[in-house]
Protein backbone atom coordinates (compact mmCIF):
# COMPACT_ATOMS: atom_id res chain seq x y z
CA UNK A 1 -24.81 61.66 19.68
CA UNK A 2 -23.66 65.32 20.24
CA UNK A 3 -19.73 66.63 20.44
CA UNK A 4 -18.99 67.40 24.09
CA UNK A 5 -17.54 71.50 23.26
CA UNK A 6 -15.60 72.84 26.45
CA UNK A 7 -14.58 75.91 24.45
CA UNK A 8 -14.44 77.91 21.69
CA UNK A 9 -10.80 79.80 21.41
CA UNK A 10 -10.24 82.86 18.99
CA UNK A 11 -6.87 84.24 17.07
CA UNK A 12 -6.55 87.10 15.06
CA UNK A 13 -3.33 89.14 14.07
CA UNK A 14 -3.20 92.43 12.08
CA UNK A 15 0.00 93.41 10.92
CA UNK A 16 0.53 96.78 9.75
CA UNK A 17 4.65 96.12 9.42
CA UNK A 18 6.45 93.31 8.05
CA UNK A 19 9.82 92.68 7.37
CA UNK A 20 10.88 96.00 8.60
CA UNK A 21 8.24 97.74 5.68
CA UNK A 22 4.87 98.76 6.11
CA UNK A 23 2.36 97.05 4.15
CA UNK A 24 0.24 98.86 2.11
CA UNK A 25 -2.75 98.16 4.06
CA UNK A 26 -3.08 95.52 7.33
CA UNK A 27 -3.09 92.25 7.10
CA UNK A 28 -5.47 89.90 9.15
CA UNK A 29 -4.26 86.35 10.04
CA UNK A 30 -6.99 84.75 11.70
CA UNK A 31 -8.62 81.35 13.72
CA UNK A 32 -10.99 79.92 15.36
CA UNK A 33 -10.36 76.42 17.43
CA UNK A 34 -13.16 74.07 19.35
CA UNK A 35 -11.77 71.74 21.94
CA UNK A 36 -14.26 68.94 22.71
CA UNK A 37 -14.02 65.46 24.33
CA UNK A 38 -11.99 63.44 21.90
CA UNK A 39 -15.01 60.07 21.58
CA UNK A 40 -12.27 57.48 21.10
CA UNK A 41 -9.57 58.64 23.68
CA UNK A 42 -7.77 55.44 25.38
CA UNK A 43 -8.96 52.94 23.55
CA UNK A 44 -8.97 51.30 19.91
CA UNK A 45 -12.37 51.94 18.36
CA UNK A 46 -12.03 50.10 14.58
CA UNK A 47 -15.42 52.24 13.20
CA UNK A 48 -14.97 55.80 13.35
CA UNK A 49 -17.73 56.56 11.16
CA UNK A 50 -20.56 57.00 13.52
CA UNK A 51 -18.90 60.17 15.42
CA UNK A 52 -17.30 61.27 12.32
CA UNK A 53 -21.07 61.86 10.98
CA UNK A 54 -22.25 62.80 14.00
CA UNK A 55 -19.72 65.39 15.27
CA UNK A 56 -18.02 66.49 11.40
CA UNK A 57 -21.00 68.17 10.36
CA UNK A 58 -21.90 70.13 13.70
CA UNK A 59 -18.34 71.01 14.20
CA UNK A 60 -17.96 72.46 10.74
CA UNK A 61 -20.88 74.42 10.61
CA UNK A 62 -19.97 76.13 14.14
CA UNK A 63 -16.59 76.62 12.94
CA UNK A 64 -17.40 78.09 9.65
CA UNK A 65 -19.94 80.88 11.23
CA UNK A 66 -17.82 81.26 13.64
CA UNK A 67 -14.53 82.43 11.55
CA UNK A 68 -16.62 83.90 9.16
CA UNK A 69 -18.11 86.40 11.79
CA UNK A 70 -14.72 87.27 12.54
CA UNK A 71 -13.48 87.95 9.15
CA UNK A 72 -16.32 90.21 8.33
CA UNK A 73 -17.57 88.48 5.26
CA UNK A 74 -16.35 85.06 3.35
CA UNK A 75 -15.51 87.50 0.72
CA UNK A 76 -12.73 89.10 2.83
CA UNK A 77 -10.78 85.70 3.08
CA UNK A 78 -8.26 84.74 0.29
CA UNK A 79 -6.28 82.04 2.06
CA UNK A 80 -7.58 79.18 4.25
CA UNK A 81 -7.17 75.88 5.60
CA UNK A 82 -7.95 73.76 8.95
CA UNK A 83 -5.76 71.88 11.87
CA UNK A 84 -6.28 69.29 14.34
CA UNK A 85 -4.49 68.41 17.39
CA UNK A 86 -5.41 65.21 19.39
CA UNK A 87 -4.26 65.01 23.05
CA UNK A 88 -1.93 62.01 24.08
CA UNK A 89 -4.92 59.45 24.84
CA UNK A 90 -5.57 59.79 20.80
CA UNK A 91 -4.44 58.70 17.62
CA UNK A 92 -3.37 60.83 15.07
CA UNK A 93 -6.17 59.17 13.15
CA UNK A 94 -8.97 60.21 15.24
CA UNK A 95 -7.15 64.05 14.69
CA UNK A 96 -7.59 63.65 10.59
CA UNK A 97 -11.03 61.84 10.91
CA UNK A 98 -12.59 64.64 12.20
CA UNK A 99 -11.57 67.50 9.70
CA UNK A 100 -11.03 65.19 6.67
CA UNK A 101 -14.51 64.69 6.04
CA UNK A 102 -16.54 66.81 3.16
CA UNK A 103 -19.33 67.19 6.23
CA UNK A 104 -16.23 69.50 8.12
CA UNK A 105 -14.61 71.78 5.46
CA UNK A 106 -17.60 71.40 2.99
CA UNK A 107 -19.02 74.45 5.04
CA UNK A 108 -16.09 76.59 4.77
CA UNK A 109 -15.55 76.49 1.04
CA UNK A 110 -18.78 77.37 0.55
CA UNK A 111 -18.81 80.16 2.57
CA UNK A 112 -16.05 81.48 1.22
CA UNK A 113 -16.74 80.59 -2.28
CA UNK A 114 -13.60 78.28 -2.38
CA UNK A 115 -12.40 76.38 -5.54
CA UNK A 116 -9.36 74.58 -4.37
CA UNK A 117 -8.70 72.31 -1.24
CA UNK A 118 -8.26 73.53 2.40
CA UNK A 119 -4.41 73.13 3.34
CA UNK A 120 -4.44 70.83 6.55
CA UNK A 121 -2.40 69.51 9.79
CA UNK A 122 -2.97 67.06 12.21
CA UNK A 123 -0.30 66.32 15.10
CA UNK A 124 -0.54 64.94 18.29
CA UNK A 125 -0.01 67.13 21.65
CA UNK A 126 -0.52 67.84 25.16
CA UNK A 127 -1.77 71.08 26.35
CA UNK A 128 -0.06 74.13 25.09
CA UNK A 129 0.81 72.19 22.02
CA UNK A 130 1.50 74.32 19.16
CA UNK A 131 -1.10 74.77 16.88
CA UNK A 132 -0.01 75.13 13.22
CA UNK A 133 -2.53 75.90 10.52
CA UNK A 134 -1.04 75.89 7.12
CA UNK A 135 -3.05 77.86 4.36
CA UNK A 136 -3.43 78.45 0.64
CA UNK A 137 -5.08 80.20 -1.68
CA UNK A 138 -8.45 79.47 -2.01
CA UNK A 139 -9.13 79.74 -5.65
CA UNK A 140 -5.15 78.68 -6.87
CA UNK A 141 -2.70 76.26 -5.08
CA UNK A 142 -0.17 77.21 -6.60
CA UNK A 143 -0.40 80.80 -5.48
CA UNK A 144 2.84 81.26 -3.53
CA UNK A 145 2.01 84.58 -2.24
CA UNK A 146 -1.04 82.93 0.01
CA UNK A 147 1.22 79.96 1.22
CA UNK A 148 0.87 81.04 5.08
CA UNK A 149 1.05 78.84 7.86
CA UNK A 150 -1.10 80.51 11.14
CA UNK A 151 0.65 79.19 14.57
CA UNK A 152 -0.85 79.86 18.45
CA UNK A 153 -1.20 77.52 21.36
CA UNK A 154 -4.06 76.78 23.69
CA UNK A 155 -2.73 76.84 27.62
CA UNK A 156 -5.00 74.32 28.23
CA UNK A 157 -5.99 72.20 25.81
CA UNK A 158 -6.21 69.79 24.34
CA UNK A 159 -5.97 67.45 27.66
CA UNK A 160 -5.05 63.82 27.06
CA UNK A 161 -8.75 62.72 26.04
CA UNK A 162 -9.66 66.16 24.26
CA UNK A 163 -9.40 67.36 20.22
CA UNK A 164 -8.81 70.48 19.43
CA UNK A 165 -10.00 71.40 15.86
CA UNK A 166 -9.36 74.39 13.62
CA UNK A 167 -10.00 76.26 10.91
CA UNK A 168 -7.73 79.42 9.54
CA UNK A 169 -7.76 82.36 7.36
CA UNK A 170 -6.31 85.24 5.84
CA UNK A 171 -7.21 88.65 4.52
CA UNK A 172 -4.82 88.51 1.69
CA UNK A 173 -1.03 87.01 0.37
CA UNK A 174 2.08 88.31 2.54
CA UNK A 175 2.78 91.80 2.19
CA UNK A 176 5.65 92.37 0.15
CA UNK A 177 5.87 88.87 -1.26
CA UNK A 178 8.47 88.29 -3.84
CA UNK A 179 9.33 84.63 -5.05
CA UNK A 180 6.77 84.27 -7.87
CA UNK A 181 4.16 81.50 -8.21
CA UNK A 182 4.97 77.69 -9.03
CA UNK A 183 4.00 78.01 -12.51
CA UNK A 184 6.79 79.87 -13.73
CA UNK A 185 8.97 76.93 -12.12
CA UNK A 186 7.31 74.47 -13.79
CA UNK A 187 7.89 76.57 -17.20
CA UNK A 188 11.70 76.68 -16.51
CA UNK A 189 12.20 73.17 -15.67
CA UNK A 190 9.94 72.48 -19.20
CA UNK A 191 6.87 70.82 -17.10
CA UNK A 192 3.57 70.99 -18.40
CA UNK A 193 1.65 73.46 -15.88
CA UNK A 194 -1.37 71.37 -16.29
CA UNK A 195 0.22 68.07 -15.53
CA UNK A 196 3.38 69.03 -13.40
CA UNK A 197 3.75 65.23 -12.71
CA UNK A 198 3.77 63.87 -16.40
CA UNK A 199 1.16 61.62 -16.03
């Protein structure tokens, strides 16, 4: 049982201005997207597991070279995270079974050396659907600066029986970011930065 891939799709933004400034050196948002045959379009499958095994780890591993070889380098990505969109004949379920798997992102934060979680989406669309690919720092969540969220559309895809899954990164924080980190929140409102909760 193999993924049926009709494309790979690429994004990558450098931004030399933002905010009316220039930054002190570009910054790269980046992507890279598969659309393939969505396995369980039109129908109610109770099992997903089968093509979750099958397809997560193939899809990851293409994925991850993939965005790697356009960063240059897992060590030039700070911020990252992964999307889904399912076209209409899907469930959003079948759009988070595919990328919340440790046999999808599992590649990606090795490659990039990753300590934290990868940020995540999953929405339901037809073609042209936005895309949105929320990110975070990949060694501290609660690094404000690297809270990014990368958004670009696919004219075509994903049709009504087609998936469309993504992963994202970024060369750095935003440029001239300015509103601190959550910790020194937590400190004001007398949390405990280890246990923000209180549990």
């Amino acid at each position: 049982m193999k993924p049926e891939i009709r494309k790979f799709v690429t994004f990558d933004e450098e931004i030399h201005i933002e905010g009316f400034k220039p930054a002190a050196e570009p910054w790269r948002t980046f992507a890279v997207a598969v659309v393939v045959t969505n396995p369980w379009a039109g129908r109610f499958v109770e099992d997903l597991k089968p093509e979750i095994m099958a397809y997560g780890p193939l899809l990851g591993e293409a994925l991850t070279q993939r965005i790697i070889a356009l960063a240059g380098g897992g060590d030039k990505i700070e911020a990252y995270g992964k999307a889904a969109v399912v076209g209409l004949d899907g469930e959003i379920e079948h759009a988070s079974a595919l990328i919340h798997t440790l046999r999808f992102g599992n590649f990606y934060r090795t490659a990039v050396a990753a300590s934290s979680y990868l940020a995540f989406s999953n929405t339901r669309g037809p073609a042209n659907a936005p895309i949105a690919v929320p990110l975070m720092d990949k060694h501290d969540a609660g690094r404000r600066s690297h809270y990014l969220t990368i958004q670009f559309s696919i004219n075509d895809a994903p049709r009504a029986d087609e998936l469309v899954l993504v992963l994202g990164g970024a060369s750095g924080g935003r440029p001239h970011h300015r509103i601190g980190d959550r910790y020194q929140d937590l400190k004001d409102l007398e949390h405990d930065v280890d246990n923000p909760a209180g549990i």
